[in-house]
Protein backbone atom coordinates (compact mmCIF):
# COMPACT_ATOMS: atom_id res chain seq x y z
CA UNK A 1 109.68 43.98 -15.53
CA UNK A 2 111.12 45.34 -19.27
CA UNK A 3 113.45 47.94 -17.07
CA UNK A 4 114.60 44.99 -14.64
CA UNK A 5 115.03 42.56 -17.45
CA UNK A 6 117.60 44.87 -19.39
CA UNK A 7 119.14 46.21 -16.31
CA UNK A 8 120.23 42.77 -15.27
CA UNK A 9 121.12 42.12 -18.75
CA UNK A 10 123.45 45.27 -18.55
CA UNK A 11 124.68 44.18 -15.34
CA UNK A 12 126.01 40.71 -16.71
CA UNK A 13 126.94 41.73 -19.87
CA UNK A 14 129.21 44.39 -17.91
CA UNK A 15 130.61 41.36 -15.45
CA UNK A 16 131.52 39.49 -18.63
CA UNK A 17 133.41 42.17 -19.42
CA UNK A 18 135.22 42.95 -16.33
CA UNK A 19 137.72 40.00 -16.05
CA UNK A 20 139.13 40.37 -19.80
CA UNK A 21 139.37 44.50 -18.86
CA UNK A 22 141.28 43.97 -15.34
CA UNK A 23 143.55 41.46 -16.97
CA UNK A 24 144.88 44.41 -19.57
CA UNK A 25 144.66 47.24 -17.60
CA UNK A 26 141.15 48.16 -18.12
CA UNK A 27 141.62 48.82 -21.52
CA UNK A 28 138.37 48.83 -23.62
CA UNK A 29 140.90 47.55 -27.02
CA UNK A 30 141.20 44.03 -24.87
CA UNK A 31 137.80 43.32 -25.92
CA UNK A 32 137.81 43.32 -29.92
CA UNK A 33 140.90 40.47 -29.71
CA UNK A 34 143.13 41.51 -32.32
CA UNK A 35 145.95 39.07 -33.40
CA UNK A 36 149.31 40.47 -32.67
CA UNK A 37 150.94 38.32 -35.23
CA UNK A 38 148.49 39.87 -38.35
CA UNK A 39 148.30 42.85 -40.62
CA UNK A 40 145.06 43.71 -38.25
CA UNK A 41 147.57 44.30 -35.35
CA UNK A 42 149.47 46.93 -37.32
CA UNK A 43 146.32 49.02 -37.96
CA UNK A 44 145.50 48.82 -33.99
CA UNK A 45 149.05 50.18 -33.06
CA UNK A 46 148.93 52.95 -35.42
CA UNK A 47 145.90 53.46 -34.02
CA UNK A 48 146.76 53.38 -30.75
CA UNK A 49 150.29 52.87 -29.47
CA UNK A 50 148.92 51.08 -26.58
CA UNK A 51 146.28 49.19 -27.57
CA UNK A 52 146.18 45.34 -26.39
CA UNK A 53 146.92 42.75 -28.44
CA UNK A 54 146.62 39.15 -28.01
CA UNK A 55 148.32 35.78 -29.27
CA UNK A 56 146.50 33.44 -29.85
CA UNK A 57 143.32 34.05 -28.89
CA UNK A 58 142.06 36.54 -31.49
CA UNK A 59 138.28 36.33 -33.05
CA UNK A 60 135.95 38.45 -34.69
CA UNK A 61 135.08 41.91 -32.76
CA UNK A 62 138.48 43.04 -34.17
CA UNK A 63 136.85 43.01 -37.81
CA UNK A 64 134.03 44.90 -36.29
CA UNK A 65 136.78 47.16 -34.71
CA UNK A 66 137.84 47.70 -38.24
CA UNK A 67 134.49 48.57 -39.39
CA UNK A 68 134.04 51.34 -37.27
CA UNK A 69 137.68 52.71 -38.12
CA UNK A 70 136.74 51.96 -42.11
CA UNK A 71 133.15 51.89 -42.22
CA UNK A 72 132.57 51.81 -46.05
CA UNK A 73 135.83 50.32 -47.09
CA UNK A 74 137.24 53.49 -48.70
CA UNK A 75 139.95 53.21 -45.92
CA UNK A 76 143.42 51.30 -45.51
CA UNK A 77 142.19 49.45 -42.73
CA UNK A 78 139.97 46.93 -44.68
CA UNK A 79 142.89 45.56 -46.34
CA UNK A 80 144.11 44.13 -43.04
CA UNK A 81 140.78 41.85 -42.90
CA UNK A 82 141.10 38.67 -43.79
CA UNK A 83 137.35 37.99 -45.55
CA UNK A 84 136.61 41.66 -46.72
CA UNK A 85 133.22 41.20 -49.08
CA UNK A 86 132.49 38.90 -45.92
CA UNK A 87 132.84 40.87 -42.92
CA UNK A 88 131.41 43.78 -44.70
CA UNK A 89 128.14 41.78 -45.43
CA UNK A 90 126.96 42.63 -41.94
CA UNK A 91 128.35 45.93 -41.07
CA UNK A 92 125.88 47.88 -39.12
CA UNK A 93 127.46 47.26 -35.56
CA UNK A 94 130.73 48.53 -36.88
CA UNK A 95 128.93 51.45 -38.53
CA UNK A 96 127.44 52.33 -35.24
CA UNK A 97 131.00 51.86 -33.64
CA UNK A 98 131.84 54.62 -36.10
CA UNK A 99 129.00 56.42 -35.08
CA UNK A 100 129.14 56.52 -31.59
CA UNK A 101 132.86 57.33 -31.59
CA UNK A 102 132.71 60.10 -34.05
CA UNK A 103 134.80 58.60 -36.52
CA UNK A 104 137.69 58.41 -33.56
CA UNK A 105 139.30 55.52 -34.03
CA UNK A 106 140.93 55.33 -30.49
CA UNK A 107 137.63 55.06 -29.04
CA UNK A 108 136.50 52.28 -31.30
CA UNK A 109 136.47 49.62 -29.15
CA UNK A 110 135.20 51.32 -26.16
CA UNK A 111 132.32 52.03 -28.53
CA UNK A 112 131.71 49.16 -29.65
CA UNK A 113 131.55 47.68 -25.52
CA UNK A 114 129.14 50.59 -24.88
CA UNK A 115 126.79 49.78 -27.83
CA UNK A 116 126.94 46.30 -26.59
CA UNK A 117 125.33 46.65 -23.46
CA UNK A 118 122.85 49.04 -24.58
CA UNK A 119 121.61 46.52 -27.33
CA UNK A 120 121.68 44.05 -24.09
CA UNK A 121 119.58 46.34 -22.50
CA UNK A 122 117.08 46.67 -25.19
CA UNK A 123 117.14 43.56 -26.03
CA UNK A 124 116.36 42.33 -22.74
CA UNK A 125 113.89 44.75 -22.10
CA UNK A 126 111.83 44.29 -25.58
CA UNK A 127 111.82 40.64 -24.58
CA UNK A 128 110.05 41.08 -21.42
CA UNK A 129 107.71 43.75 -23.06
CA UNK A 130 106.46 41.19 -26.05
CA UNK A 131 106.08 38.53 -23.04
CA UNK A 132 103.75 41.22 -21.19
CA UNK A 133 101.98 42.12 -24.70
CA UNK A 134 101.04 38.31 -24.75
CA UNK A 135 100.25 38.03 -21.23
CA UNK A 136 102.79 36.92 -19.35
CA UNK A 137 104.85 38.27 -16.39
CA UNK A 138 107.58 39.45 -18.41
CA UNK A 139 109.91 36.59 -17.51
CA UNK A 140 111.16 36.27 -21.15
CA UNK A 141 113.63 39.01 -20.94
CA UNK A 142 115.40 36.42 -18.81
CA UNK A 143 116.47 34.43 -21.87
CA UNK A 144 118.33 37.43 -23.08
CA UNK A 145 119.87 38.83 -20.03
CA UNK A 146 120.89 35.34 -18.98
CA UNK A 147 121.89 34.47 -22.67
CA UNK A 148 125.38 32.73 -22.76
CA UNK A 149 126.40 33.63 -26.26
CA UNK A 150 124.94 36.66 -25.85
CA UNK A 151 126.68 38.15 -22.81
CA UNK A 152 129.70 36.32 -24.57
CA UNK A 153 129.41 38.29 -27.75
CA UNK A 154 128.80 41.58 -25.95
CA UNK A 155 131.83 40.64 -23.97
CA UNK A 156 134.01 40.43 -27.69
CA UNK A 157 132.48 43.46 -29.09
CA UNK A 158 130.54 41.06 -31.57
CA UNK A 159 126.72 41.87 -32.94
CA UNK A 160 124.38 39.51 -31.73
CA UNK A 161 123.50 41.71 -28.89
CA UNK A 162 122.48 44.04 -31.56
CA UNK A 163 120.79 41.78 -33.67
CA UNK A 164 118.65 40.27 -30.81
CA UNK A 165 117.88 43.70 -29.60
CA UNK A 166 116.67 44.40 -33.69
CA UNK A 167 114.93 41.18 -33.76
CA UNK A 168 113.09 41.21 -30.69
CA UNK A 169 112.45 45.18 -31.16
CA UNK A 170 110.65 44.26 -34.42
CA UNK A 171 108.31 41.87 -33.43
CA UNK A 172 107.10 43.91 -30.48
CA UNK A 173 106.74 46.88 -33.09
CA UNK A 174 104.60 44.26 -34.80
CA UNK A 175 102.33 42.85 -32.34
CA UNK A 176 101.79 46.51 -31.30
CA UNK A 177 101.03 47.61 -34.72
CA UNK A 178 103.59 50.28 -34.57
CA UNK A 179 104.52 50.19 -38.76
CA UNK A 180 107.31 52.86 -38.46
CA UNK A 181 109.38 51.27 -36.06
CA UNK A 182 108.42 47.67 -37.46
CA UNK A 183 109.78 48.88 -40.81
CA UNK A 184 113.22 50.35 -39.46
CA UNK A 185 114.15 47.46 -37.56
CA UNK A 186 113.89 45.28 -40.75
CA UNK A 187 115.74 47.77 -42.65
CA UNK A 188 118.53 47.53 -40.01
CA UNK A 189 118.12 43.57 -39.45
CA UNK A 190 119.71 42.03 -42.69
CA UNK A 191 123.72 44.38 -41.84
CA UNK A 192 123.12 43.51 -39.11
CA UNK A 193 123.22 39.77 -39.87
CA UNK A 194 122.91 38.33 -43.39
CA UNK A 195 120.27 35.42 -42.23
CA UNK A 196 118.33 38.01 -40.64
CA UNK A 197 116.54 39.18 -44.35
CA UNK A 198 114.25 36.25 -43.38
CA UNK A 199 112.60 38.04 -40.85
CA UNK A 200 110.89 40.29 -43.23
CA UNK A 201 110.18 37.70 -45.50
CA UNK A 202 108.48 35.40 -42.53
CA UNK A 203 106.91 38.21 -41.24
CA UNK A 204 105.56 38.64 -45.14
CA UNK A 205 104.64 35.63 -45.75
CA UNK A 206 102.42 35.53 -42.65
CA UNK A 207 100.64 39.00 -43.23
CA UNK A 208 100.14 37.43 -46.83
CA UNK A 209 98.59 33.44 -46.27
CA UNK A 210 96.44 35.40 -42.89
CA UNK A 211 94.89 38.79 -44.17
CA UNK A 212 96.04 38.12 -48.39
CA UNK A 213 96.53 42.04 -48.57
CA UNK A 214 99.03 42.73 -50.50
CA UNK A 215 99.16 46.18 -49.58
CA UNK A 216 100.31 45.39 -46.29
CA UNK A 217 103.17 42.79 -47.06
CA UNK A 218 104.80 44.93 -49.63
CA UNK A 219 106.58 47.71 -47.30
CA UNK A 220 107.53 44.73 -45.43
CA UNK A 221 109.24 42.85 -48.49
CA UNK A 222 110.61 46.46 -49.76
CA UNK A 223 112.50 46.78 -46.03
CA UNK A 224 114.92 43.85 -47.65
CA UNK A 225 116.01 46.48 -50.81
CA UNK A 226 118.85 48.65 -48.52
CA UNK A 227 120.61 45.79 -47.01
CA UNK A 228 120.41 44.50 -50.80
CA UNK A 229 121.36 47.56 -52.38
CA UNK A 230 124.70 47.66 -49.79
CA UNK A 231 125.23 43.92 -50.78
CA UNK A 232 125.81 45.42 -54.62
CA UNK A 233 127.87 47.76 -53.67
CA UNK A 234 130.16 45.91 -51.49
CA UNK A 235 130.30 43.12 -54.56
CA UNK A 236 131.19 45.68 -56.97
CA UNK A 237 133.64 47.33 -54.49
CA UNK A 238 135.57 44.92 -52.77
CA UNK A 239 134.81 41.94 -56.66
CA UNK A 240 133.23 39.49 -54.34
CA UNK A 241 129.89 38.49 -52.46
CA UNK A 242 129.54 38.46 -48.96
CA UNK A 243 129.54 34.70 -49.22
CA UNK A 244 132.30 33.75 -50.92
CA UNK A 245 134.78 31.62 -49.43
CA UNK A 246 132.51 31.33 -46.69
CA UNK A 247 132.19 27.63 -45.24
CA UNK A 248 129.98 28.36 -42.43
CA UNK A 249 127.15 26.15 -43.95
CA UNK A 250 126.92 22.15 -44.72
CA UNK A 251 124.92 19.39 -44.68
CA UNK A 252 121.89 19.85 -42.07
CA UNK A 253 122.80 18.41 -38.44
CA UNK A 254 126.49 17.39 -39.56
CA UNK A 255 127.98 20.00 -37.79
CA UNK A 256 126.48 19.90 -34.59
CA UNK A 257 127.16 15.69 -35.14
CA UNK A 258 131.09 16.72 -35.48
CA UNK A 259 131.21 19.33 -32.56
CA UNK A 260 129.83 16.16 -29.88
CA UNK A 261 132.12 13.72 -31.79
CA UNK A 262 135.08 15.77 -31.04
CA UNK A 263 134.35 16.92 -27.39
CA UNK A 264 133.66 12.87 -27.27
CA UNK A 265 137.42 12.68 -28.18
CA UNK A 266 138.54 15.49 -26.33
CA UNK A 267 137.05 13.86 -23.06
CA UNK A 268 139.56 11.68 -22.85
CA UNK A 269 142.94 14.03 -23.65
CA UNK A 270 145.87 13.48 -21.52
CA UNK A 271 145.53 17.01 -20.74
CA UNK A 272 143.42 17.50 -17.88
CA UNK A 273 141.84 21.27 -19.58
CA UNK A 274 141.16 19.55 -22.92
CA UNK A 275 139.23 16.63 -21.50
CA UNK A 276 137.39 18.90 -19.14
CA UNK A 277 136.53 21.21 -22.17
CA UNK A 278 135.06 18.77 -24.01
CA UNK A 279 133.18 17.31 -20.81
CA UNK A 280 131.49 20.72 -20.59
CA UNK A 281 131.15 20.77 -24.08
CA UNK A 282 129.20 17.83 -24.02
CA UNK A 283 126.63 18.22 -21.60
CA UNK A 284 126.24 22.02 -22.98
CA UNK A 285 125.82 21.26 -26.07
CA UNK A 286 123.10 17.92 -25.78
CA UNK A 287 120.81 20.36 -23.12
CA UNK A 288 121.03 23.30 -26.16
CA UNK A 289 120.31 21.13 -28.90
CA UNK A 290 117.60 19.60 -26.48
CA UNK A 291 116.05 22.78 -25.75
CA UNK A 292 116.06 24.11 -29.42
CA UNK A 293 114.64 20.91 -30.86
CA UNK A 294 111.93 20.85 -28.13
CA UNK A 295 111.42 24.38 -29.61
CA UNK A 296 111.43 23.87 -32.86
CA UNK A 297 108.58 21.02 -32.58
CA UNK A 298 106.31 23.24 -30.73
CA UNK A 299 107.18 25.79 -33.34
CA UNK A 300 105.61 23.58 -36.08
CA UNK A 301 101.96 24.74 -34.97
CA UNK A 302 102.46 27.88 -36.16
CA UNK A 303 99.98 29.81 -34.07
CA UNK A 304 101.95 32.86 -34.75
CA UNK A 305 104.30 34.85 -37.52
CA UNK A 306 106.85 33.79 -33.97
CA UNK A 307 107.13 30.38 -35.07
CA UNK A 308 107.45 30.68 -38.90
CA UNK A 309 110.47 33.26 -37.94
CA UNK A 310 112.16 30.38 -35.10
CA UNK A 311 111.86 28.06 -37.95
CA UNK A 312 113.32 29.87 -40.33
CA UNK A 313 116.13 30.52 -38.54
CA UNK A 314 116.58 27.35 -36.96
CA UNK A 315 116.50 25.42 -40.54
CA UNK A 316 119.87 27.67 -41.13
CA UNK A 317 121.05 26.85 -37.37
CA UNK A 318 121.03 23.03 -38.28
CA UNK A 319 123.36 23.78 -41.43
CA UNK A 320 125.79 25.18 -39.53
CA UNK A 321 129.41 23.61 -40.40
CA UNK A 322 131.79 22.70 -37.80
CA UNK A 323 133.76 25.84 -38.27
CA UNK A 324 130.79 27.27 -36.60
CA UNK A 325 129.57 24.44 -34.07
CA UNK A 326 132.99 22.79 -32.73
CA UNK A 327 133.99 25.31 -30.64
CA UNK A 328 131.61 26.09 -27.73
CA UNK A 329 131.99 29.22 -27.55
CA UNK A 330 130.35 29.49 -31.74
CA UNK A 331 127.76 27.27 -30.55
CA UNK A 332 126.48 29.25 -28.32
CA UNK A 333 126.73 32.79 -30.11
CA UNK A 334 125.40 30.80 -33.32
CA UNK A 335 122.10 30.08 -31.58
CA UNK A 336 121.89 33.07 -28.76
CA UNK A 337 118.91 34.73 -30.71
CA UNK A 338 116.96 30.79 -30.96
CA UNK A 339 117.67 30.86 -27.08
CA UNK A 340 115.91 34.08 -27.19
CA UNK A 341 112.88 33.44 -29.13
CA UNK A 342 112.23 29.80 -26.81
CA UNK A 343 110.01 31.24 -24.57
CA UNK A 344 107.43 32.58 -27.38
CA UNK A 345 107.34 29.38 -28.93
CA UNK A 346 106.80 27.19 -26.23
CA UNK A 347 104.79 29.23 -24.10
CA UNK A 348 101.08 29.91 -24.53
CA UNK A 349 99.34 31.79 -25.62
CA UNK A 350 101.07 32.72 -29.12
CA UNK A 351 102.66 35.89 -30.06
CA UNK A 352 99.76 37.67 -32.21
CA UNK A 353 99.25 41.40 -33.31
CA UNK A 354 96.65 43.12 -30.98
CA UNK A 355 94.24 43.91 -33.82
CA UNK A 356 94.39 39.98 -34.53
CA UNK A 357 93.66 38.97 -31.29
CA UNK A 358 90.67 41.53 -30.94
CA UNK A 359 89.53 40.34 -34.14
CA UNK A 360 89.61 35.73 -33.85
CA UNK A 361 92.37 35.04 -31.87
CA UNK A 362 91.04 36.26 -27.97
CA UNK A 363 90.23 32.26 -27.18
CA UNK A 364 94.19 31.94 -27.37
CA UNK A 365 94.67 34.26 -24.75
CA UNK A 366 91.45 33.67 -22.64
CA UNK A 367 91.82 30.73 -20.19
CA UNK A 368 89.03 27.32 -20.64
CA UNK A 369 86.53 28.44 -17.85
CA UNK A 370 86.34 26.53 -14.28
C-alpha cells in the first residue's frame, strides 16, 4: 500500500503538470511562473534565452527557481526577489534545486519539478506506512496523493510537497523509534517552512509531560538550532528577518471570514468566470474549513504527540490573512499538510510510538471484545 500510495501520488502530481508543460512547449521553466514584466524575468533570460515567461499569472516557484540559481544569496540573482530575508527564510527546496541540478541553472526548474514528485512520492508513501504502523490499511496516503494544494504546489515548483514528505517522514521515524532519521527530518523541517519549528517543539513537549526525561527531549529541541542559526545569518546578510514585511498573519478566523465574503461577492459578477470562481470557491472552501474544524475537535483529545502537532499548526492556519486565504488556490496550499494529517486525528486508534503502545497504550489499538 506505501508503494501504491506514492505511485499514484507521482502519477497526479505528473498530470498536474502536463497541461501547463504542453501549453509552452514542454518546457520544465513554465512551471516556476516567472513575471515577464519584473527584474526576476531578466535573470531567467540570461539564464536561458528561451525560458517561458508569463504575464500575469506569476507566483512563487520562481523565487524558489532563484534559490536554486543563488542558493545562499552571495549571487546577483537574489536582488531580483521581491521579499529577500523572506523567501530565504525557507530555502531548503531551492537548495535542493541547486543540488539536484549541479549548480546548472538551466536545469533549475526541471529540478525543482523532479524533486516535486519525488517528495509526492514519499510523502504519499510515509503516509500510508504511519497508517499501517497504527493499524490501518494504509488508506492515509490517499490524503496526500489526492491532496489539492499539494499536487497544485508540485505542479508550481513550490515546497509543500517537500514539507509534507519531511513532516510525515518524521513522525513515522518517531512512532518507529528510528532517532537518526527522526532527528534529520526536524533539522530539515523549519527551511523548509518557517511554522514547521513547531514540530520539534510539539513533538518535545509530548516526550516531556509523558516520559519527563529530559534526556530524550533535548536532541529533539537542539534539531531547531540550524534552521535558527541560518535565520541569523540571513538577518545579518540580507539586514532583515524572515518576517518582515510579511502580512501573511491576522486576527484568528478573519481571513478565512474575508475569502467566503468575497467569493459571496464574486458569485454574482457580470462575468460569467468570476461568478463561477467564486461559486467553486464557496462550496470548496465551507467543506475544507468543515473538514479541518471537525479535525481539529477530535484533535483536542490528545491521545497522541499527532494531535498536539495538528493543533499547533492549525492555531497558525486560522491566522492566516486574506493575502493567504482569498485566493483558492492559497487556501488550499496553506492547509495541504492539515489535509494530510486528517486521517490520524480522526481515525482510531491514535498515532503512538511502538515502545508506548507495548508499554500502556495496547487497549488503544486492541478492539472491545464480542
Amino acid at each position: 500500500m506505501p508503494a501504491a500510495c506514492g505511485l499514484l501520488a507521482v502519477l497526479l502530481g505528473t498530470a498536474a503538470m502536463i497541461p501547463s508543460l504542453r501549453a509552452e512547449g514542454w518546457s520544465a521553466t513554465a512551471l516556476p511562473r516567472v513575471d515577464a514584466n519584473t527584474p526576476m524575468a531578466q535573470v531567467a533570460r540570461s539564464v536561458d534565452p528561451g525560458f517561458r515567461l508569463v504575464h500575469p499569472g506569476s507566483y512563487d516557484g520562481q523565487f524558489y527557481w532563484g534559490i536554486a540559481l543563488d542558493p545562499v544569496g552571495t549571487g546577483s540573482a537574489h536582488h531580483a526577489f521581491d521579499n529577500p530575508p523572506y523567501r530565504y527564510g525557507h530555502p531548503l527546496f531551492g537548495w535542493l534545486g541547486w543540488l539536484a541540478s549541479a549548480g546548472q541553472g538551466s536545469a533549475a526548474a526541471a529540478a525543482l519539478a523532479a524533486l516535486g514528485l519525488v517528495s509526492l512520492l514519499a510523502a504519499g508513501a510515509a503516509a500510508s506506512a504511519l497508517g499501517i504502523e497504527r493499524g490501518s490499511s494504509g488508506a492515509e496516503g490517499l490524503f496526500v496523493a489526492l491532496n489539492p494544494g499539494l499536487l497544485y504546489a508540485a505542479a508550481h515548483d513550490l515546497a509543500e510537497p517537500l514539507c509534507a514528505a519531511l513532516l510525515l517522514g518524521a513522525l513515522y521515524a518517531y512512532v518507529r523509534g528510528r532517532r537518526p532519521a527522526l532527528l534529520a527530518c526536524l533539522v530539515l523541517l523549519p527551511l523548509s517552512k518557517e511554522p514547521l519549528v513547531l514540530v520539534a517543539l510539539a513533538l518535545a513537549a509530548w516526550e516531556l509531560l509523558r516520559r519527563r526525561r529530559l534526556a530524550e527531549v533535548v536532541p529533539l529541541v537542539a534539531t531547531v538550532l540550524p534552521a535558527a542559526g541560518w535565520w541569523l545569518y540571513a538577518r545579518l546578510h540580507f539586514g532583515a528577518w524572515f518576517t518582515t514585511g510579511d502580512n501573511a498573519l491576522g486576527l484568528p478566523v478573519a481571513g478565512w471570514a474575508r475569502a467566503l465574503t468575497d467569493a459571496g461577492v464574486h458569485s454574482f459578477s457580470p462575468d460569467p468566470n468570476v461568478n463561477m470562481l467564486g461559486e467553486v470557491t464557496i462550496v470548496v472552501l465551507v467543506g475544507l474549513l468543515g473538514l479541518l474544524a471537525l479535525a481539529g475537535l477530535a484533535s483536542l483529545r490528545l491521545r497522541g504527540p499527532v494531535e498536539l502537532v495538528y493543533l499547533l499548526l492549525a492555531a497558525i492556519a486560522a491566522c492566516l490573512a486574506p493575502i493567504a486565504t482569498t485566493l483558492l488556490r492559497d487556501a488550499l496550499r496553506n492547509t495541504a499538510l492539515l489535509v494530510a494529517l486528517v486521517p490520524f486525528v480522526l481515525a482510531s486508534p491514535p498515532v503512538l510510538p511502538r515502545g508506548r503502545r507495548d508499554k500502556g497504550y495496547s487497549q488503544a489499538l486492541t478492539p472491545p471484545p464480542g
